[in-house]
C-alpha atoms as a PDB file:
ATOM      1  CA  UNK A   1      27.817  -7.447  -9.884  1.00  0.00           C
ATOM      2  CA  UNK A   2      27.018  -9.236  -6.161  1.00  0.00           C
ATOM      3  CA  UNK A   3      25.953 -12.641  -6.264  1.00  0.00           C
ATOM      4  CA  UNK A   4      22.258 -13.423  -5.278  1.00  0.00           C
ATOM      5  CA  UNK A   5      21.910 -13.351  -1.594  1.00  0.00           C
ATOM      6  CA  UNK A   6      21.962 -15.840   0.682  1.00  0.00           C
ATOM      7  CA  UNK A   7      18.165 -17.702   1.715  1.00  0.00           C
ATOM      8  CA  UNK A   8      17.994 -19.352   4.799  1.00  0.00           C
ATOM      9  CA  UNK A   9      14.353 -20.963   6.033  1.00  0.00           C
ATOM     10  CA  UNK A  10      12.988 -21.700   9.096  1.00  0.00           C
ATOM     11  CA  UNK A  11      10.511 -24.971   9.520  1.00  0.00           C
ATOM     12  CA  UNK A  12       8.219 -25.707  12.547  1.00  0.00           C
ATOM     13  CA  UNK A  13       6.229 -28.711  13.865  1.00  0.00           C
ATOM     14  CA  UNK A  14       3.561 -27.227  11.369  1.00  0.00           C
ATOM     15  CA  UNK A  15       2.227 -30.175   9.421  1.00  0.00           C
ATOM     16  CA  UNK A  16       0.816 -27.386   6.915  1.00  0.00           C
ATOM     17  CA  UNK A  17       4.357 -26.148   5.961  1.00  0.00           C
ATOM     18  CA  UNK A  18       4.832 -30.331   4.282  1.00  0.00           C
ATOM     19  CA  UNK A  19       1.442 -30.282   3.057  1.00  0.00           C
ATOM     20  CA  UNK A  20       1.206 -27.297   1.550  1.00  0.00           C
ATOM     21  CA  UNK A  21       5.339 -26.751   0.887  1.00  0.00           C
ATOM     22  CA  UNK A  22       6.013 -23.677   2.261  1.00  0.00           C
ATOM     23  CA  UNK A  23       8.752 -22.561   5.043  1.00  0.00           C
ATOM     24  CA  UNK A  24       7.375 -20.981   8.629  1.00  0.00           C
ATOM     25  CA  UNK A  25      10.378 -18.160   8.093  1.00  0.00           C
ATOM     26  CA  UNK A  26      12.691 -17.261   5.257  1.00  0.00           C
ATOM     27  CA  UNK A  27      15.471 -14.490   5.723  1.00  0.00           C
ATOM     28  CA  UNK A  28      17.416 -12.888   2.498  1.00  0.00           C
ATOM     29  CA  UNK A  29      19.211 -10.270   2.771  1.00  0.00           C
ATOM     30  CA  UNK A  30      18.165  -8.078   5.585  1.00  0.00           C
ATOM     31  CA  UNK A  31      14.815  -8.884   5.191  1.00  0.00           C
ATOM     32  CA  UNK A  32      12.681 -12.041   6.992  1.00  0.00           C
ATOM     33  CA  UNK A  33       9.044 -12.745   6.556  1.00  0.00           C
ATOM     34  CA  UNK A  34       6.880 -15.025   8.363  1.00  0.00           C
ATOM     35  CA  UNK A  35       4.097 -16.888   7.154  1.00  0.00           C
ATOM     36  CA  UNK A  36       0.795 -16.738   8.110  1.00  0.00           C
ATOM     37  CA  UNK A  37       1.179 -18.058  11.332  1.00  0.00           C
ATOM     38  CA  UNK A  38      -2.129 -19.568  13.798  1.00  0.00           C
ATOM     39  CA  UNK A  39      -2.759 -19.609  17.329  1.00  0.00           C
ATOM     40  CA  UNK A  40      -1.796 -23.586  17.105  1.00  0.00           C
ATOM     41  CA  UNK A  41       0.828 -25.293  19.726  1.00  0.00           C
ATOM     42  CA  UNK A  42       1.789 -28.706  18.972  1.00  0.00           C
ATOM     43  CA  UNK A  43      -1.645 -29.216  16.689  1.00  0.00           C
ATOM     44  CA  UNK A  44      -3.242 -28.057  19.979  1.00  0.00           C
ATOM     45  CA  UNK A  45      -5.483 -24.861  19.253  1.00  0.00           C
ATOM     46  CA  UNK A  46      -4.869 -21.940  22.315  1.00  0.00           C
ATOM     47  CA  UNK A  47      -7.268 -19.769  23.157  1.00  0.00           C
ATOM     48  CA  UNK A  48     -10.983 -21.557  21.567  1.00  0.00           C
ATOM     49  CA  UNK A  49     -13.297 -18.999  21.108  1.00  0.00           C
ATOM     50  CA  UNK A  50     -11.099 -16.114  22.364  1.00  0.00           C
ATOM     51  CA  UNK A  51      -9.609 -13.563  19.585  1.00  0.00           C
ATOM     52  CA  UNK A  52      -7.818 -11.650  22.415  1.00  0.00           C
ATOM     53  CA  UNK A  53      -5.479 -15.338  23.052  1.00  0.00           C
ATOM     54  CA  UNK A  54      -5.659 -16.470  20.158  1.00  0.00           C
ATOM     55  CA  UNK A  55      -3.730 -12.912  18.478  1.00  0.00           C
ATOM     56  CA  UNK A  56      -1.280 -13.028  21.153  1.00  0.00           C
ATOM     57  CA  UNK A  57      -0.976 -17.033  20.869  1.00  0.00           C
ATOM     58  CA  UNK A  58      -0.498 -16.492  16.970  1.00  0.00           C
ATOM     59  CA  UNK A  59       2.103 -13.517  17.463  1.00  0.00           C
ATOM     60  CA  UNK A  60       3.983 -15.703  19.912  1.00  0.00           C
ATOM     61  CA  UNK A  61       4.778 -18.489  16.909  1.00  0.00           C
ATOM     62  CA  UNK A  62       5.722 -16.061  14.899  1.00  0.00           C
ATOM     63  CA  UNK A  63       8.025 -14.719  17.299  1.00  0.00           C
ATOM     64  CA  UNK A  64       9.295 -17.879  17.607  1.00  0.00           C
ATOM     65  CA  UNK A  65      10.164 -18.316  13.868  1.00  0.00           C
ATOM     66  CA  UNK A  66      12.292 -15.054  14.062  1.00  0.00           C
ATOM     67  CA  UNK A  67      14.408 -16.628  17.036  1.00  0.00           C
ATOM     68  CA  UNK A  68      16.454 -18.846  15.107  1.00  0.00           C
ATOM     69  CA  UNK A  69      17.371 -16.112  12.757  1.00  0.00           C
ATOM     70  CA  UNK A  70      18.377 -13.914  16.115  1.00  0.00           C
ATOM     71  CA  UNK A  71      15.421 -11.621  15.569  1.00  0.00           C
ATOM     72  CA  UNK A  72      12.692 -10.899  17.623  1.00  0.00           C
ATOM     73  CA  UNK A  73       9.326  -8.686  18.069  1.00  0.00           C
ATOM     74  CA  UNK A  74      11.471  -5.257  18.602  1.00  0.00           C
ATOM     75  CA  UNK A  75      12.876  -6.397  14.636  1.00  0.00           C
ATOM     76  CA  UNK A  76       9.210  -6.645  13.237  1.00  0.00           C
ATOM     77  CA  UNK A  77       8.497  -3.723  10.736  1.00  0.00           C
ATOM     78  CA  UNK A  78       5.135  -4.526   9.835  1.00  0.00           C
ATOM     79  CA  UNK A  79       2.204  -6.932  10.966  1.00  0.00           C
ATOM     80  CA  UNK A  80      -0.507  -8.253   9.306  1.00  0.00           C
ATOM     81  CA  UNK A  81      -3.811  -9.756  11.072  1.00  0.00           C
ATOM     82  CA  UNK A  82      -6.272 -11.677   9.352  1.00  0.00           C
ATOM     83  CA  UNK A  83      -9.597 -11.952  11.443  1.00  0.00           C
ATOM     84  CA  UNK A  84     -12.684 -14.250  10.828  1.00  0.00           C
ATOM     85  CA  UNK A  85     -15.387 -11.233  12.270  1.00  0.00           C
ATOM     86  CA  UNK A  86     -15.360  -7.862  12.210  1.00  0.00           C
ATOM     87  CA  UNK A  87     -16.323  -8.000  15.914  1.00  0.00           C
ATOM     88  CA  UNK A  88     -13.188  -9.299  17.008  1.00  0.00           C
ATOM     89  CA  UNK A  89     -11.051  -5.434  15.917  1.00  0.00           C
ATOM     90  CA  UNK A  90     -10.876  -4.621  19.325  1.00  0.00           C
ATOM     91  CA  UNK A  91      -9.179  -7.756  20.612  1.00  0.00           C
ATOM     92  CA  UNK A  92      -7.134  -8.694  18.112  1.00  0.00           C
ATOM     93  CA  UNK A  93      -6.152  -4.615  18.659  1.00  0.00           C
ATOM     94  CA  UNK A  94      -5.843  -4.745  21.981  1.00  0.00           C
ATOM     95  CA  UNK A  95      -3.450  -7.738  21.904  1.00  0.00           C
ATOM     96  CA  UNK A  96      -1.216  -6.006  18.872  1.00  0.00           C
ATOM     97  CA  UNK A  97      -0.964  -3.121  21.228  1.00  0.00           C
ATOM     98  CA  UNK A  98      -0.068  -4.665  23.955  1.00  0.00           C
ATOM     99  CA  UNK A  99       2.785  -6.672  22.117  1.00  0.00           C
ATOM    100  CA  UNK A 100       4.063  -3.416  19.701  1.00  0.00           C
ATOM    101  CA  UNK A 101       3.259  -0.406  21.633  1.00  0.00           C
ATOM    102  CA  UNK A 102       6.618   0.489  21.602  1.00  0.00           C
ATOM    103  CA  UNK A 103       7.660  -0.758  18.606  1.00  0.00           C
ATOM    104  CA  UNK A 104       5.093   0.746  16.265  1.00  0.00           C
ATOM    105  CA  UNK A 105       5.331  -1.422  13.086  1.00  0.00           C
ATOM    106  CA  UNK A 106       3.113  -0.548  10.037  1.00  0.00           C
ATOM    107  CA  UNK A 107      -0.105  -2.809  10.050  1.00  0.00           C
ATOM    108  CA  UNK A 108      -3.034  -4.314   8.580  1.00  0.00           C
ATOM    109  CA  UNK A 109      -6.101  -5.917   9.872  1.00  0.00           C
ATOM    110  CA  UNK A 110      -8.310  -7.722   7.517  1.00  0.00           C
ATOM    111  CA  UNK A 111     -11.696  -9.366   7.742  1.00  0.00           C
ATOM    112  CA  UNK A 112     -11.395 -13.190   6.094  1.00  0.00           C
ATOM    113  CA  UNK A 113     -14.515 -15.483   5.522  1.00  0.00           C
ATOM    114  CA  UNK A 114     -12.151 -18.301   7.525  1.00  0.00           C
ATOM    115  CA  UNK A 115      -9.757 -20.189   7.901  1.00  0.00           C
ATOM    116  CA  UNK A 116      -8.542 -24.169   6.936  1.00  0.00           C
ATOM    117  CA  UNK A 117      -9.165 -25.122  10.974  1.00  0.00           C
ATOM    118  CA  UNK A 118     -12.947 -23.173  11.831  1.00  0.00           C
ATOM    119  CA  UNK A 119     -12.087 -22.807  14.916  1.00  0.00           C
ATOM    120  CA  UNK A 120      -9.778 -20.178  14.243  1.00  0.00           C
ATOM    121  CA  UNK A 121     -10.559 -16.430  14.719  1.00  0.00           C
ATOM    122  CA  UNK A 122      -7.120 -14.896  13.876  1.00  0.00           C
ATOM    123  CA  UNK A 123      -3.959 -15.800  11.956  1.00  0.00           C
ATOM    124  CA  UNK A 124      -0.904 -13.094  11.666  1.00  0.00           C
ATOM    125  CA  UNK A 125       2.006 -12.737   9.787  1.00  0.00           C
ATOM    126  CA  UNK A 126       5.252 -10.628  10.300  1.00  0.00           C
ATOM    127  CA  UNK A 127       8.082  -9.217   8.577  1.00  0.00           C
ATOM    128  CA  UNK A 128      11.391  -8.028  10.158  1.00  0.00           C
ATOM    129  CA  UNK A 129      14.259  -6.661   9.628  1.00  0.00           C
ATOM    130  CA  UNK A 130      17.919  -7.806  10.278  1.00  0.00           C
ATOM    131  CA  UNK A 131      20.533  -5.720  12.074  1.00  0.00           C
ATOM    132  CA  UNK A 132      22.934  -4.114   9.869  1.00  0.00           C
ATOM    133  CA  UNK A 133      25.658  -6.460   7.778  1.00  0.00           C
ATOM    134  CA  UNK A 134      28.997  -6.036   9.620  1.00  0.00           C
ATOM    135  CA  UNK A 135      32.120  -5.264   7.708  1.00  0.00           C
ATOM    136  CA  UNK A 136      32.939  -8.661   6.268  1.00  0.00           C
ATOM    137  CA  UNK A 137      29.472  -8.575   4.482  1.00  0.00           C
ATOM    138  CA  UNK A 138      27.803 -11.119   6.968  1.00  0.00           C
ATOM    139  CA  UNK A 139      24.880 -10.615   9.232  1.00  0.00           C
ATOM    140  CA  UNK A 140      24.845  -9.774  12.993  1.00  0.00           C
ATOM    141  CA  UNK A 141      23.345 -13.292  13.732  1.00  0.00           C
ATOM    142  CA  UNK A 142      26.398 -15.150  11.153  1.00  0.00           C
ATOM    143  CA  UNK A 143      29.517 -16.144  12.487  1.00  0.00           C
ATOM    144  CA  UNK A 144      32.634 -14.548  11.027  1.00  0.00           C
ATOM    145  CA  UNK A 145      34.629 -18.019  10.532  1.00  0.00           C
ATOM    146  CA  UNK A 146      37.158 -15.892  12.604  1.00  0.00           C
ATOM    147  CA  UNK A 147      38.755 -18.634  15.598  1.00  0.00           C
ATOM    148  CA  UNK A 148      39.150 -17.050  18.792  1.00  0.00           C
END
């Protein structure tokens, strides 16, 4: 029987994640999933009245989330979008496109009634994959405790 795997989480400058008590990232096993994540930078809302900015703002924290853990967007498996009005498919779509063209993740877009801050139009979450354990059991992104 393995033991239970490791859980490492990722915190932000979010003031929700203390509020609320909830971790921006968390990565077990191979797997990593990021919170619902807004167009917010500092407390500083990007992109006011533009869905189109405000996907790609929101995509960017999450990307930035998956950095400590060594991941990135070309990791992501799936997306999810959450949008305030049905009118804003296209932009939000255009924007996913633009960022996972390549990459082709499974998604979901969703109509919400809103969100905590009205201003927002859009607020995403991700899930990625890590690269394959290497032989001594630990992740690509772990050091082996081997000295040089």
């Amino acid at each position: 029987m393995t033991g239970t795997p490791a859980v490492r989480r990722v915190q932000t400058d979010s003031p929700w994640e203390e509020t609320i008590g909830f971790a921006r990232a968390v990565a077990v096993g191979d797997r990593v999933l990021v919170s619902g994540t807004m167009p917010l930078v500092k407390g500083v809302l990007q992109g006011e009245g533009d869905p189109y900015l405000q996907t790609k703002a929101a995509f960017a924290n999450a990307f930035a989330a998956l950095e400590p853990l060594g991941l990135g967007a070309a990791d992501v498996v799936r997306t999810r979008m959450y949008i305030t009005h049905a009118r804003d498919v296209d932009a939000a779509g255009r924007a996913h496109k633009e960022l996972f063209d390549d990459i082709r993740p499974a998604a979901t877009l969703l109509v919400v009634s809103g969100f905590v801050d009205s201003r927002v139009l859009v607020e995403v979450e991700v899930e990625a994959v890590r690269p394959a354990a290497r032989p001594d059991g630990r992740h690509a992104d772990e050091p082996s405790g081997d000295t040089p």
